[in-house]
Protein backbone atom coordinates (compact mmCIF):
# COMPACT_ATOMS: atom_id res chain seq x y z
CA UNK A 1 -42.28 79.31 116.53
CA UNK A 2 -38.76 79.37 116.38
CA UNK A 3 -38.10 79.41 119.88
CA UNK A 4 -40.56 76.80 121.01
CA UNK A 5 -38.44 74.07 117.96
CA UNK A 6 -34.80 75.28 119.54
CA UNK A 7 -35.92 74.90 123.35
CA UNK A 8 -37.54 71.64 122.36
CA UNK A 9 -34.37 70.39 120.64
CA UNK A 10 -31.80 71.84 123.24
CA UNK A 11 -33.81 70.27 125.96
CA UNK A 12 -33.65 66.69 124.18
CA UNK A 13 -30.14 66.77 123.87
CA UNK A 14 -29.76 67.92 127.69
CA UNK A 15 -31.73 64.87 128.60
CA UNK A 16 -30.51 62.51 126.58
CA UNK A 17 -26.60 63.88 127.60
CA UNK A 18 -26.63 61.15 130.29
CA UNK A 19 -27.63 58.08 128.39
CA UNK A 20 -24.88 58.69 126.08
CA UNK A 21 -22.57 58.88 128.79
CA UNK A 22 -23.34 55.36 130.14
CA UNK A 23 -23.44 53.42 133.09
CA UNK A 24 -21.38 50.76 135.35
CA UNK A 25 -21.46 47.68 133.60
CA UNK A 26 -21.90 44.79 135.86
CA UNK A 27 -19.17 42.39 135.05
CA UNK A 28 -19.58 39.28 137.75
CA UNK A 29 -22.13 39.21 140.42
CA UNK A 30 -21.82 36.11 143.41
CA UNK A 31 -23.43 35.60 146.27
CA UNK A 32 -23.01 32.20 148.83
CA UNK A 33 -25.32 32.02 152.07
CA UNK A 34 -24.32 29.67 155.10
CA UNK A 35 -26.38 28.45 157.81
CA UNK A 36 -23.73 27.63 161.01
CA UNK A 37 -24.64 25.01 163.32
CA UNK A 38 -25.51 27.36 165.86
CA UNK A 39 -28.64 29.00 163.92
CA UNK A 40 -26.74 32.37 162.64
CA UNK A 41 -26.91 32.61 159.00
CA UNK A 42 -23.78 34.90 156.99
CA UNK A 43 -24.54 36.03 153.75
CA UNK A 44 -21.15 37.47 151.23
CA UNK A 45 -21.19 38.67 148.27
CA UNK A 46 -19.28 40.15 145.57
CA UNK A 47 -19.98 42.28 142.51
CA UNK A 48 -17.67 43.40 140.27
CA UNK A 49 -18.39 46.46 138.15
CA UNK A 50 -16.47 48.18 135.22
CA UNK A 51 -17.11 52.08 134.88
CA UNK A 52 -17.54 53.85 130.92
CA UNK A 53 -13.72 54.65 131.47
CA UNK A 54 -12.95 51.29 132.03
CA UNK A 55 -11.66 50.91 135.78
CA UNK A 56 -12.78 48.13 137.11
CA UNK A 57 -14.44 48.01 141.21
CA UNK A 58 -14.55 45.05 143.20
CA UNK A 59 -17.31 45.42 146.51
CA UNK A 60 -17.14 42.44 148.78
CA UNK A 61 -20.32 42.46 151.77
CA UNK A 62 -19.96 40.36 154.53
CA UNK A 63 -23.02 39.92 156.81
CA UNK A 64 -24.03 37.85 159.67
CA UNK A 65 -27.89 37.48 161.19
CA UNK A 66 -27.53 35.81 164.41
């Protein structure tokens, strides 16, 4: 009975070892869309994130649908 109580435990903190670690934190989030006279539509956007050690990440997209 022993057993079964430590493999339950030790599996509970094994799962729950990535929630404590955390996630990226989404700090600012924009997006713009333009429609060009010509029918083509670009789309950018840019998302910055900070990690649990606290660098920062900026991604910038650029797309264009012709």
């Amino acid at each position: 009975m022993r057993a079964y109580i430590a493999t339950g435990l030790l599996t509970l903190v094994l799962a729950g070892a990535p929630m404590v670690v955390g996630c990226d934190r989404e700090v600012s989030k924009d997006e713009t869309t333009e429609t060009h006279p010509d029918g083509s539509v670009s789309k950018d956007s840019t998302v910055v994130t900070e990690k649990p050690d606290g660098t920062v990440v900026k991604q910038q997209d650029h797309t264009v649908n012709p």
